[in-house]
PDB file of N, CA and C in Angstrom:
ATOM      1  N   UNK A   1      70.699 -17.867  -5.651  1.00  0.00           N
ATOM      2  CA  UNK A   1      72.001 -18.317  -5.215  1.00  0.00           C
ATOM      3  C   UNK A   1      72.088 -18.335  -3.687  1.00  0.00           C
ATOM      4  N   UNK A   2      71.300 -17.413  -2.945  1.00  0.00           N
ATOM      5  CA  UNK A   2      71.549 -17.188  -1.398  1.00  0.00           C
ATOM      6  C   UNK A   2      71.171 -18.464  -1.067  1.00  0.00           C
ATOM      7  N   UNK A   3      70.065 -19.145  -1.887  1.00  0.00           N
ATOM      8  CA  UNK A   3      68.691 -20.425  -1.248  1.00  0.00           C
ATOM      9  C   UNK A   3      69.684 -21.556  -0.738  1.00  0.00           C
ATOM     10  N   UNK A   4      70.986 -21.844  -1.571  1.00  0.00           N
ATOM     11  CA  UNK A   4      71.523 -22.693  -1.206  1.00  0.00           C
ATOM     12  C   UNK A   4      72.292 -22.752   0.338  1.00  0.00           C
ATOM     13  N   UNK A   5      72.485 -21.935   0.334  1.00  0.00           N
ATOM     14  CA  UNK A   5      73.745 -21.544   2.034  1.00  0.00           C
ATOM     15  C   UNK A   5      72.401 -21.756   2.853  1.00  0.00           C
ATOM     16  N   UNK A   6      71.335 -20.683   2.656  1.00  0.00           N
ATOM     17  CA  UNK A   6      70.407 -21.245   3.549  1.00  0.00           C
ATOM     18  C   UNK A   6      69.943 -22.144   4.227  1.00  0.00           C
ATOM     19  N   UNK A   7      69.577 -23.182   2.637  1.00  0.00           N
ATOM     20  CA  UNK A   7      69.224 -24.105   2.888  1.00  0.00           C
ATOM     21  C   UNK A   7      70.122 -25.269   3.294  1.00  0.00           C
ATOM     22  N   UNK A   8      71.143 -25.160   3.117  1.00  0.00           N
ATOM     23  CA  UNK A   8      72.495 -26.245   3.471  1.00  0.00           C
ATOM     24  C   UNK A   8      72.214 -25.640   5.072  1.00  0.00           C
ATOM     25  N   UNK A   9      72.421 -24.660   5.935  1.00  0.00           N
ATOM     26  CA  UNK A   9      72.571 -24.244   6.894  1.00  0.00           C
ATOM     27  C   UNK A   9      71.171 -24.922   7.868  1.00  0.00           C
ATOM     28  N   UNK A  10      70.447 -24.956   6.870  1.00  0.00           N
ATOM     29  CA  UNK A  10      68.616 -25.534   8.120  1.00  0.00           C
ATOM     30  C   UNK A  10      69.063 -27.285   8.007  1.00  0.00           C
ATOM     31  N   UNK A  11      69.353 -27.539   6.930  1.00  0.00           N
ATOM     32  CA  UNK A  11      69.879 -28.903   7.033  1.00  0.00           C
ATOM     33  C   UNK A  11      70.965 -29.645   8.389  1.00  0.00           C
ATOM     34  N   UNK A  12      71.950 -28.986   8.044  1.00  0.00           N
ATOM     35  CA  UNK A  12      73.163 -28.779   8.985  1.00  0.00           C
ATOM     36  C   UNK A  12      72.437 -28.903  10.254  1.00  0.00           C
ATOM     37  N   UNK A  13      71.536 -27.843  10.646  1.00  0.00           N
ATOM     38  CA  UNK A  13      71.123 -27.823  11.933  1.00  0.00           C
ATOM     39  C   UNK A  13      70.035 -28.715  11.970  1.00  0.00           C
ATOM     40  N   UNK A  14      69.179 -29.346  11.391  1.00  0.00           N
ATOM     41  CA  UNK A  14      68.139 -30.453  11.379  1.00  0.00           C
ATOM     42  C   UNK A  14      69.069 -31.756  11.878  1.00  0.00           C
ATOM     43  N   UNK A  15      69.761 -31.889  11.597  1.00  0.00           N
ATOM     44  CA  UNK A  15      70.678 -33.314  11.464  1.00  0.00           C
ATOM     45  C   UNK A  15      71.205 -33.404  13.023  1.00  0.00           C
ATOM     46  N   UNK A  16      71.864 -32.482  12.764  1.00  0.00           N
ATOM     47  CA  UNK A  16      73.104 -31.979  14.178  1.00  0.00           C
ATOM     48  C   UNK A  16      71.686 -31.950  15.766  1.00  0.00           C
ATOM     49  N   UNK A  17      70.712 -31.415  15.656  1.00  0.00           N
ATOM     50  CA  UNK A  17      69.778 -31.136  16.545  1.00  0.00           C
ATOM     51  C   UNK A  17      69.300 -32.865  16.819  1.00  0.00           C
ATOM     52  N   UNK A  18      69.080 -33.506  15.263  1.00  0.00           N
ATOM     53  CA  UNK A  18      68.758 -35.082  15.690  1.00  0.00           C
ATOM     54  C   UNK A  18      69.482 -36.361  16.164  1.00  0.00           C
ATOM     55  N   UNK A  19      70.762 -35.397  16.110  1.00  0.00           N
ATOM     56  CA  UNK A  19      71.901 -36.230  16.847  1.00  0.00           C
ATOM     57  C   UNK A  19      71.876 -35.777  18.340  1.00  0.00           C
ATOM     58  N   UNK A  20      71.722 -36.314  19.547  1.00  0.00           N
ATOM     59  CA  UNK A  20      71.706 -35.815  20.746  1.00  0.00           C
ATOM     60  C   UNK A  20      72.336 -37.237  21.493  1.00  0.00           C
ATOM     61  N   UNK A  21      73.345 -37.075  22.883  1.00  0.00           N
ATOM     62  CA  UNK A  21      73.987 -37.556  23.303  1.00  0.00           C
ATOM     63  C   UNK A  21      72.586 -37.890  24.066  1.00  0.00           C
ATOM     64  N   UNK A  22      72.742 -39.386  24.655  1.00  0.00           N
ATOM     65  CA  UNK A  22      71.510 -39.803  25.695  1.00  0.00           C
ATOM     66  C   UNK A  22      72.583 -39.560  26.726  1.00  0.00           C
ATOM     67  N   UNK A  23      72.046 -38.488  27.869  1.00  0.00           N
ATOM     68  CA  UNK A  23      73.071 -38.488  29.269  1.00  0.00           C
ATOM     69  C   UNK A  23      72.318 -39.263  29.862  1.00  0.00           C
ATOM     70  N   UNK A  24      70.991 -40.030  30.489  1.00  0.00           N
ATOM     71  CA  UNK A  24      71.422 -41.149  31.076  1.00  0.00           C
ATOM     72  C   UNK A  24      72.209 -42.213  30.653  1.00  0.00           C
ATOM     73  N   UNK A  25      72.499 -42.396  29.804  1.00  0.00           N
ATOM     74  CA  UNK A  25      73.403 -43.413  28.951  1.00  0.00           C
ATOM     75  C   UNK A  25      74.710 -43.262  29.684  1.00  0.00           C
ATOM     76  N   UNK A  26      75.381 -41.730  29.848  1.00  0.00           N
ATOM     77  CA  UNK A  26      76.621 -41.571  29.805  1.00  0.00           C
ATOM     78  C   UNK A  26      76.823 -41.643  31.023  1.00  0.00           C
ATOM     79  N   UNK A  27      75.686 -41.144  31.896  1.00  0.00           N
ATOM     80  CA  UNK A  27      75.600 -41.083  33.757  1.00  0.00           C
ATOM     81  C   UNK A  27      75.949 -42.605  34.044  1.00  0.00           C
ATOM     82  N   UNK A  28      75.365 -43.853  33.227  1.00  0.00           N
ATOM     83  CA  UNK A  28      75.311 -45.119  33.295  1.00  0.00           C
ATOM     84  C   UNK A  28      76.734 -45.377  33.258  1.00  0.00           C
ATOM     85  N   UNK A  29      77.441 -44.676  32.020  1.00  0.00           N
ATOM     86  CA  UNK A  29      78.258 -45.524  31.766  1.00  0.00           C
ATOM     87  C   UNK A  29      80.031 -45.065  33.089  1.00  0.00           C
ATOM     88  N   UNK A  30      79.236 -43.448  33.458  1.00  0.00           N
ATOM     89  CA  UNK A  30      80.133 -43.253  34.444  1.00  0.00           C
ATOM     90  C   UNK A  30      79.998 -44.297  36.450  1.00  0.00           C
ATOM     91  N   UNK A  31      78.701 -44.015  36.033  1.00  0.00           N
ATOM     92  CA  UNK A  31      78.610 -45.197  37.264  1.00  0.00           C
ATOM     93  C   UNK A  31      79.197 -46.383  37.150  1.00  0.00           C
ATOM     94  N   UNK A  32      79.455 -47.123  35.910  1.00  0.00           N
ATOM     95  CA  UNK A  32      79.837 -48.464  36.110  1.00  0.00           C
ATOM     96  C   UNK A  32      81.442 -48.304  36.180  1.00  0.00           C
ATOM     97  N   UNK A  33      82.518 -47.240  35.735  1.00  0.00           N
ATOM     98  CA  UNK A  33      83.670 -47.071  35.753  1.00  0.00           C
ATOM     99  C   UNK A  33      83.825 -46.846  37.392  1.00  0.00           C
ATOM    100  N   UNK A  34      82.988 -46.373  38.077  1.00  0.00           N
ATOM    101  CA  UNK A  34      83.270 -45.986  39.260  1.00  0.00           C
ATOM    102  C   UNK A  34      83.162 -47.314  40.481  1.00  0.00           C
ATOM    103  N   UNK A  35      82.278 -48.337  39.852  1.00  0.00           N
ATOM    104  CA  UNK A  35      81.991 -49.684  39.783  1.00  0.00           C
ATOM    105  C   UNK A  35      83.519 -50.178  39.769  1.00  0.00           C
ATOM    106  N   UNK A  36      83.520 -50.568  38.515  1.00  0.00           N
ATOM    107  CA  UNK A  36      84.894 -50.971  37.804  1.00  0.00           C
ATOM    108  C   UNK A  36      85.952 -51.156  38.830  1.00  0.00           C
ATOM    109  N   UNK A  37      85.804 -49.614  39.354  1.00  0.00           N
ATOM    110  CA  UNK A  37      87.705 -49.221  39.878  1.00  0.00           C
ATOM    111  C   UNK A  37      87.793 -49.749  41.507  1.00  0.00           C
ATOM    112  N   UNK A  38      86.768 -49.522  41.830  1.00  0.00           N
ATOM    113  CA  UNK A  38      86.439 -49.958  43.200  1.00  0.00           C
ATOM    114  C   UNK A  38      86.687 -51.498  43.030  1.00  0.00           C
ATOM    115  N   UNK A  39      85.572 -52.127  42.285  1.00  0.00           N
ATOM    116  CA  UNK A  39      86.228 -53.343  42.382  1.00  0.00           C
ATOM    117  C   UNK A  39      87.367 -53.937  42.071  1.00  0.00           C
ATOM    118  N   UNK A  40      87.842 -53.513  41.094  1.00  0.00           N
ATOM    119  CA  UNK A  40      89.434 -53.698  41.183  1.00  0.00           C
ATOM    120  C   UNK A  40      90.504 -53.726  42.652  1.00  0.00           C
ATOM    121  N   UNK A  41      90.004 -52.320  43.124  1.00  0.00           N
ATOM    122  CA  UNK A  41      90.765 -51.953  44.984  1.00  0.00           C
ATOM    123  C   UNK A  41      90.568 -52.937  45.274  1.00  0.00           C
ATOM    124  N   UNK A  42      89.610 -53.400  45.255  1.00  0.00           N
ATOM    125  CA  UNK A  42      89.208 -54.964  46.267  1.00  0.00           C
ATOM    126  C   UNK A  42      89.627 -55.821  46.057  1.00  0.00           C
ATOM    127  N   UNK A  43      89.465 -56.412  44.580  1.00  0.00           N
ATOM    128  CA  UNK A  43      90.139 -57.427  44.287  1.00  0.00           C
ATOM    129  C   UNK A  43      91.892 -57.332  44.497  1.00  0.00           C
ATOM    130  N   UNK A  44      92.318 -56.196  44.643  1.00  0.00           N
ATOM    131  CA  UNK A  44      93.978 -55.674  44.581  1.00  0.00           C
ATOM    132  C   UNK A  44      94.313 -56.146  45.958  1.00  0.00           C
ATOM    133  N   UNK A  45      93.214 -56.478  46.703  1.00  0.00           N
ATOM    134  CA  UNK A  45      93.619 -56.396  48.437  1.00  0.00           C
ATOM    135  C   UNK A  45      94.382 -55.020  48.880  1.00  0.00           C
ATOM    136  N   UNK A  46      93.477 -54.253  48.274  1.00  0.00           N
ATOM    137  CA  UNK A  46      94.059 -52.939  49.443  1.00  0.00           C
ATOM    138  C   UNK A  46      92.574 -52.272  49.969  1.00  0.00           C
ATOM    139  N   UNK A  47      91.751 -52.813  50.028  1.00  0.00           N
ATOM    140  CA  UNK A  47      90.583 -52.040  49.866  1.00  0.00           C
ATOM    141  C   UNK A  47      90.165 -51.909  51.305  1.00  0.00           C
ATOM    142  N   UNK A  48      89.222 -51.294  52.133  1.00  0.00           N
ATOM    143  CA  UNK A  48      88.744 -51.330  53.598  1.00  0.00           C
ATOM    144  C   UNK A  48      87.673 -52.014  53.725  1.00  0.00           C
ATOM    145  N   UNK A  49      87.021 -51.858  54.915  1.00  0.00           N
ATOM    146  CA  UNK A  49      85.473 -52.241  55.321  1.00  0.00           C
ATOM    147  C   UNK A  49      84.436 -51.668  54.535  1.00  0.00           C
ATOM    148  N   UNK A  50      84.602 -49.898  54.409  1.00  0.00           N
ATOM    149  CA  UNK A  50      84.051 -49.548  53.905  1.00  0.00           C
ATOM    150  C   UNK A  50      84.068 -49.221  52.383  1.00  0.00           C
ATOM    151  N   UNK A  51      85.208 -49.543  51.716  1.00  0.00           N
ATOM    152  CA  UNK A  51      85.052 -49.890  50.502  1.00  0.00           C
ATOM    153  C   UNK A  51      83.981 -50.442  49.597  1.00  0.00           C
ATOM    154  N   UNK A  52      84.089 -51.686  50.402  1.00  0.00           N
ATOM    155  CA  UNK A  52      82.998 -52.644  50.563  1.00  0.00           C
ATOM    156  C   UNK A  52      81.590 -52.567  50.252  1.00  0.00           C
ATOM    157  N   UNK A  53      81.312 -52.046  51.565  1.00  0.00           N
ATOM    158  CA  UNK A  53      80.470 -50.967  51.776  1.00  0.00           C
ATOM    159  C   UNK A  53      79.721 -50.082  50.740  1.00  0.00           C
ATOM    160  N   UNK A  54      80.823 -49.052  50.240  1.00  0.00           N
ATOM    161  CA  UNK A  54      80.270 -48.404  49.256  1.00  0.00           C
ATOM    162  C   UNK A  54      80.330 -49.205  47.860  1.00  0.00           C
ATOM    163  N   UNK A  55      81.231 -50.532  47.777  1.00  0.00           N
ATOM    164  CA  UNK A  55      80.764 -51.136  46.327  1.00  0.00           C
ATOM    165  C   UNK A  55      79.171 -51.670  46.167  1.00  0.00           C
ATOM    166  N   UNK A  56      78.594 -51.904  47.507  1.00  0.00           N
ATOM    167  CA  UNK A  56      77.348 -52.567  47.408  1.00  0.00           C
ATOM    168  C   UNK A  56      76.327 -51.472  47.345  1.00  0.00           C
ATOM    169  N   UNK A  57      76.397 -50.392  47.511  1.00  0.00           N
ATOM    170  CA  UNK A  57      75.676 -48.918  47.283  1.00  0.00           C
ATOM    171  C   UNK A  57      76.244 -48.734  46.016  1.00  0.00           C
ATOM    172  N   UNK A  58      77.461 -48.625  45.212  1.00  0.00           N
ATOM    173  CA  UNK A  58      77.606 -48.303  44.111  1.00  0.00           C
ATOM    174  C   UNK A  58      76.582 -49.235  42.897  1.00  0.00           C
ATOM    175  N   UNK A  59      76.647 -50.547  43.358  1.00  0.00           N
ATOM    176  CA  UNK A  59      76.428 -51.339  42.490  1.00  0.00           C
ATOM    177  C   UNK A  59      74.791 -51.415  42.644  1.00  0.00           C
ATOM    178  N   UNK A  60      74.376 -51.181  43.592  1.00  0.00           N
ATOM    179  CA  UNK A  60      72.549 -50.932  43.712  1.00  0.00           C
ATOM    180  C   UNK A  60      72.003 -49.451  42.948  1.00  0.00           C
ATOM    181  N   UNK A  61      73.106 -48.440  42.996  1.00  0.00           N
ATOM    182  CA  UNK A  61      73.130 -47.035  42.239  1.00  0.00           C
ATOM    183  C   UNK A  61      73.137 -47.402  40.800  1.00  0.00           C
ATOM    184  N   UNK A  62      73.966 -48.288  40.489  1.00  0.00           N
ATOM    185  CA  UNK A  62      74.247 -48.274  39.051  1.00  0.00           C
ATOM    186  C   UNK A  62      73.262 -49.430  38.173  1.00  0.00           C
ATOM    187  N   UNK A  63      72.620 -50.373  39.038  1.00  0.00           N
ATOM    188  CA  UNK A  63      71.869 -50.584  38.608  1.00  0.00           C
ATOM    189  C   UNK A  63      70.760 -50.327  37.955  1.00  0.00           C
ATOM    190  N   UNK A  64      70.204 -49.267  39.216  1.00  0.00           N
ATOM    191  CA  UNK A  64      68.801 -48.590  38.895  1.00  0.00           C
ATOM    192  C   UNK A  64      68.869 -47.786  38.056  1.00  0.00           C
ATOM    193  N   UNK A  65      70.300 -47.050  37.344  1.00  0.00           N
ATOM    194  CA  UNK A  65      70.756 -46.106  36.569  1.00  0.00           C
ATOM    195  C   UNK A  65      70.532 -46.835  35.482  1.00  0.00           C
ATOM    196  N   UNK A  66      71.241 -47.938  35.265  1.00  0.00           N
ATOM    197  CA  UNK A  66      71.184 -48.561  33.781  1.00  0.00           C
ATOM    198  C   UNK A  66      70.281 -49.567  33.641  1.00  0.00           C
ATOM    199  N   UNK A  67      69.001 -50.204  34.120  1.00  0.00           N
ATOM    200  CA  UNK A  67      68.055 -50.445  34.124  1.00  0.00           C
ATOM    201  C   UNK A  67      67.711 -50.412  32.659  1.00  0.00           C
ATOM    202  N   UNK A  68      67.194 -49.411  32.111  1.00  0.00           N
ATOM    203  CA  UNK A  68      66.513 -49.363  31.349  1.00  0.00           C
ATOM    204  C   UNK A  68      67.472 -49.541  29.978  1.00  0.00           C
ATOM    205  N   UNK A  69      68.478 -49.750  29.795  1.00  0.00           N
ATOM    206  CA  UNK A  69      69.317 -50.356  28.581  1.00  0.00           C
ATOM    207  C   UNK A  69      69.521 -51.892  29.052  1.00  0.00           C
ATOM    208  N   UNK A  70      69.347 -52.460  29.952  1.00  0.00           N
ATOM    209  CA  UNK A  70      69.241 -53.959  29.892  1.00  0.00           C
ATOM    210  C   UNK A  70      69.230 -54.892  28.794  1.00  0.00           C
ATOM    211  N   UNK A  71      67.913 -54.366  28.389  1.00  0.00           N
ATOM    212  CA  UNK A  71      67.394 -55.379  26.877  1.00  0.00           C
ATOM    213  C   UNK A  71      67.803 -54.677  25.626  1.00  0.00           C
ATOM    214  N   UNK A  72      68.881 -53.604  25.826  1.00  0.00           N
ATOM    215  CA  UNK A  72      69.408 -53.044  24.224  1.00  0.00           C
ATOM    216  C   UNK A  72      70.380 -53.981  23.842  1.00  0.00           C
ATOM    217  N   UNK A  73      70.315 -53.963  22.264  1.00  0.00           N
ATOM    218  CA  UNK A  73      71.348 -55.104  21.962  1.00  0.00           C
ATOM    219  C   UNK A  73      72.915 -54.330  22.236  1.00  0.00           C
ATOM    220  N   UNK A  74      73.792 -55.363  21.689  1.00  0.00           N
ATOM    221  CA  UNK A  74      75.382 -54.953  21.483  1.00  0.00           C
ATOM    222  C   UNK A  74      75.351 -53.591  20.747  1.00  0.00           C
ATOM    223  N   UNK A  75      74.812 -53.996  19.549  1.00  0.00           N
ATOM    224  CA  UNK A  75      75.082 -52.349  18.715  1.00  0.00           C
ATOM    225  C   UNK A  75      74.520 -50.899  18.693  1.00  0.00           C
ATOM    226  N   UNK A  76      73.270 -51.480  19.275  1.00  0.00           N
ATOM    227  CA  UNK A  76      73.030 -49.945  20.481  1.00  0.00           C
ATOM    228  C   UNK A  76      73.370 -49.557  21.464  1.00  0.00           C
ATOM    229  N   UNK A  77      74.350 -50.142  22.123  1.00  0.00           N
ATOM    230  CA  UNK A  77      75.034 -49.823  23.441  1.00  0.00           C
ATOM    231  C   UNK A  77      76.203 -49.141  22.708  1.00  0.00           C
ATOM    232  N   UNK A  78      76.774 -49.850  21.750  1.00  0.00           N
ATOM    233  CA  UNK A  78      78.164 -49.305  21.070  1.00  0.00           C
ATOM    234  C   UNK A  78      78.058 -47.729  20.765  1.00  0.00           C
ATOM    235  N   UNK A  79      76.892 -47.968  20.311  1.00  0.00           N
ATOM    236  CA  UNK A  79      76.408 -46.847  19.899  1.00  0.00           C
ATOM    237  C   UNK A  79      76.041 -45.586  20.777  1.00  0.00           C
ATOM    238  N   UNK A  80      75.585 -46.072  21.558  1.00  0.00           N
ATOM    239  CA  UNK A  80      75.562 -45.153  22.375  1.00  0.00           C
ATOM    240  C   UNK A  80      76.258 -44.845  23.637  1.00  0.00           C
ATOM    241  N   UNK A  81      77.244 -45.743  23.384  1.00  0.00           N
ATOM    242  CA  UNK A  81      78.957 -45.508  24.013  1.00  0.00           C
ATOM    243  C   UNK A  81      79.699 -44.098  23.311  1.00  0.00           C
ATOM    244  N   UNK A  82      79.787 -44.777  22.084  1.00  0.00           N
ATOM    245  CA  UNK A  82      80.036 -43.919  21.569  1.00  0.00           C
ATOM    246  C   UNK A  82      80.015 -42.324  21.503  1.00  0.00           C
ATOM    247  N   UNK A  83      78.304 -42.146  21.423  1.00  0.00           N
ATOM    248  CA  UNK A  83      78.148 -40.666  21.615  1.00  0.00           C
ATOM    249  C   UNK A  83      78.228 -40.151  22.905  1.00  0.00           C
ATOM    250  N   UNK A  84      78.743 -40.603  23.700  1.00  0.00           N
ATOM    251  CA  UNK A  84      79.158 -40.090  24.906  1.00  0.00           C
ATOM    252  C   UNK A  84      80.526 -39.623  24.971  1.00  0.00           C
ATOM    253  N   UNK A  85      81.754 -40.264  23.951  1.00  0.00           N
ATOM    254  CA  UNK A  85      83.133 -39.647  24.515  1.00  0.00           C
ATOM    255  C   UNK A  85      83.151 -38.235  23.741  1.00  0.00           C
TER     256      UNK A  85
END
């Protein structure tokens, strides 16, 4: 009778251990919000010189960050949107 809790319990943790959040994924997906908002300032016309500035450093940062999901389709990005919130 114990075998079962046990064994439900190594399961539980087999599964849960093969679920793992990708943090470059999530680093990606915070760089591009930071992207996002900036460009918005700009487009809002309130933005400075150096706004500017740092959108073209943001956007060379966030590139090299998300690089390597380029060629993932739609439903692996969702997906791994997902396990980030």
């Amino acid at each position: 009778m114990l075998e079962k809790p046990v064994l439900l319990a190594f399961v539980t943790l087999f599964l849960v251990s093969c679920h793992r959040t990708d943090e470059k994924f999530c680093s990606c997906m915070d760089k591009s919000k930071e992207v996002n908002a900036l460009t918005e300032k700009i487009w809002q016309q309130q933005a400075t010189k150096e706004d500017s500035v740092k959108l073209k450093k943001l956007i060379a940062s966030k590139n090299k960050m998300c690089e390597m999901y380029a060629l993932k389709n739609g439903e692996e990005l969702l997906k791994l949107r997902e396990d980030c919130k």
